[in-house]
Protein backbone atom coordinates (compact mmCIF):
# COMPACT_ATOMS: atom_id res chain seq x y z
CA UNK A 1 -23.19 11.97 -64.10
CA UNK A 2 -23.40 13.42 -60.33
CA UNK A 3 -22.25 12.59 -56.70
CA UNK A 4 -25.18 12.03 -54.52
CA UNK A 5 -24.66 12.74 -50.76
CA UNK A 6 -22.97 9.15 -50.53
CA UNK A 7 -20.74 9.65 -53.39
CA UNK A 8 -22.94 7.35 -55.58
CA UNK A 9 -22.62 7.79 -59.39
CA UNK A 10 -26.50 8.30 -60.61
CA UNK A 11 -27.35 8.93 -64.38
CA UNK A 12 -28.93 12.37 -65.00
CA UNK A 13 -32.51 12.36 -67.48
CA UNK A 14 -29.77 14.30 -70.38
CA UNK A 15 -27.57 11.01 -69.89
CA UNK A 16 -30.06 8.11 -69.88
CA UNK A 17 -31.64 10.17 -73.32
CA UNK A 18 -27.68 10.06 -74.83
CA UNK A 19 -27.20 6.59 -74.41
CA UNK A 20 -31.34 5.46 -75.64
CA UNK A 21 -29.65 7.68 -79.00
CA UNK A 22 -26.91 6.20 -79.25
CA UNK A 23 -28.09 2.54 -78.68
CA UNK A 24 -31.14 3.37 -81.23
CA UNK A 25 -28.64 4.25 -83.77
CA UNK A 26 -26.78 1.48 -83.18
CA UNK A 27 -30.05 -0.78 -84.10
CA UNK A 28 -30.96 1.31 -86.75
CA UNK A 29 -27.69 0.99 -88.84
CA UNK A 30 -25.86 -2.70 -88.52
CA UNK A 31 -23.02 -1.87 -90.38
CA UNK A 32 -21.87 0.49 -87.75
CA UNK A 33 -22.24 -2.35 -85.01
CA UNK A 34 -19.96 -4.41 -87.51
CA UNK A 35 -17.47 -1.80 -88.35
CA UNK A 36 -17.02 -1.68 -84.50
CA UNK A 37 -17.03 -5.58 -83.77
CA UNK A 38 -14.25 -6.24 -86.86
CA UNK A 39 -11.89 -3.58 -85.25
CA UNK A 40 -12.35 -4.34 -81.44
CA UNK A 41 -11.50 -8.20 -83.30
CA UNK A 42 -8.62 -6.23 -84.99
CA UNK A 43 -7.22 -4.89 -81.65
CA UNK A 44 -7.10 -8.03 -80.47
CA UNK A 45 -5.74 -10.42 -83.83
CA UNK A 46 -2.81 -7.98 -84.68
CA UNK A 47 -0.82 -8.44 -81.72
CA UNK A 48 -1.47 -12.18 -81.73
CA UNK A 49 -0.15 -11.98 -85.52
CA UNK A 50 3.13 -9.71 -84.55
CA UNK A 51 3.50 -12.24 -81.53
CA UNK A 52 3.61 -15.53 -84.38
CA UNK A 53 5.76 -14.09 -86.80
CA UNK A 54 8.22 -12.51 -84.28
CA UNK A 55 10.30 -9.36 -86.13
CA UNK A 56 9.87 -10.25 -89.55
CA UNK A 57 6.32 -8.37 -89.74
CA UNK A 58 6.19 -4.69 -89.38
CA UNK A 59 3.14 -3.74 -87.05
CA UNK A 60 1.46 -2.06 -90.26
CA UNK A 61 1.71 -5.28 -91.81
CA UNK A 62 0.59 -6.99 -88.68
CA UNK A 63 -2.79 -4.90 -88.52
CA UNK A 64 -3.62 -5.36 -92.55
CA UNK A 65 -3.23 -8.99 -92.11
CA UNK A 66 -5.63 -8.58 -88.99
CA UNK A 67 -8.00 -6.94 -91.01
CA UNK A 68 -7.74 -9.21 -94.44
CA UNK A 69 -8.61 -12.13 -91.82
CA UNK A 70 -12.05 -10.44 -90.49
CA UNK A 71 -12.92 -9.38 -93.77
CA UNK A 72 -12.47 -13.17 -94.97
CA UNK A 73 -14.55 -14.41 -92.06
CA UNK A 74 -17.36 -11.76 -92.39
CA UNK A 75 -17.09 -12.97 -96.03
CA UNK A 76 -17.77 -16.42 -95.32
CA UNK A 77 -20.26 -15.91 -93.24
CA UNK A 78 -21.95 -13.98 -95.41
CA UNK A 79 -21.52 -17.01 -98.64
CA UNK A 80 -22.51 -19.42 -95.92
CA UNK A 81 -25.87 -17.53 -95.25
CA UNK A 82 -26.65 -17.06 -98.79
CA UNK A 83 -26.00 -20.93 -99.19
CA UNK A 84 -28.34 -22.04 -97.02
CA UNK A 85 -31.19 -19.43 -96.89
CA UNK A 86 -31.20 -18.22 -100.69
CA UNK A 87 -35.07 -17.58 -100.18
CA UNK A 88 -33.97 -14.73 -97.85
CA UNK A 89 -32.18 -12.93 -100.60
């Protein structure tokens, strides 16, 4: 990115052809688009665990408990899907 003469950001041809790559990866490969969602969710559970449970916790602890509790959502998700749309699978 540049400064114009009025100290405008504008996006360069080399910058608008990054981010086109980077979204079409994205698209291309869900899991990565999940692996990011469950840990921008993590960043935002932990704390909110450490908060509940006051010292007892370590924030290690904290995190892993963050995590277990996407992984059980994504999980259910996932059993409620193949519940209902079985044809799909």
């Amino acid at each position: 990115m540049k400064l114009n003469k009025t100290n405008e950001f504008f996006l360069t041809n080399n910058t608008i052809e990054t981010i086109q790559n980077i979204r079409d990866r994205f698209l291309k490969n869900p899991l990565a688009i999940v692996l990011l969602l469950t840990m921008s969710l993590n960043l935002v559970i932990a704390p909110a665990v450490m908060a509940a449970s006051g010292n007892e916790i370590t924030k290690n602890t904290a995190y892993a408990i963050a995590i277990l509790y996407c992984v059980t959502i994504a999980l259910s998700i996932y059993l409620f899907t193949v519940i209902f749309q079985p044809e799909r699978f």
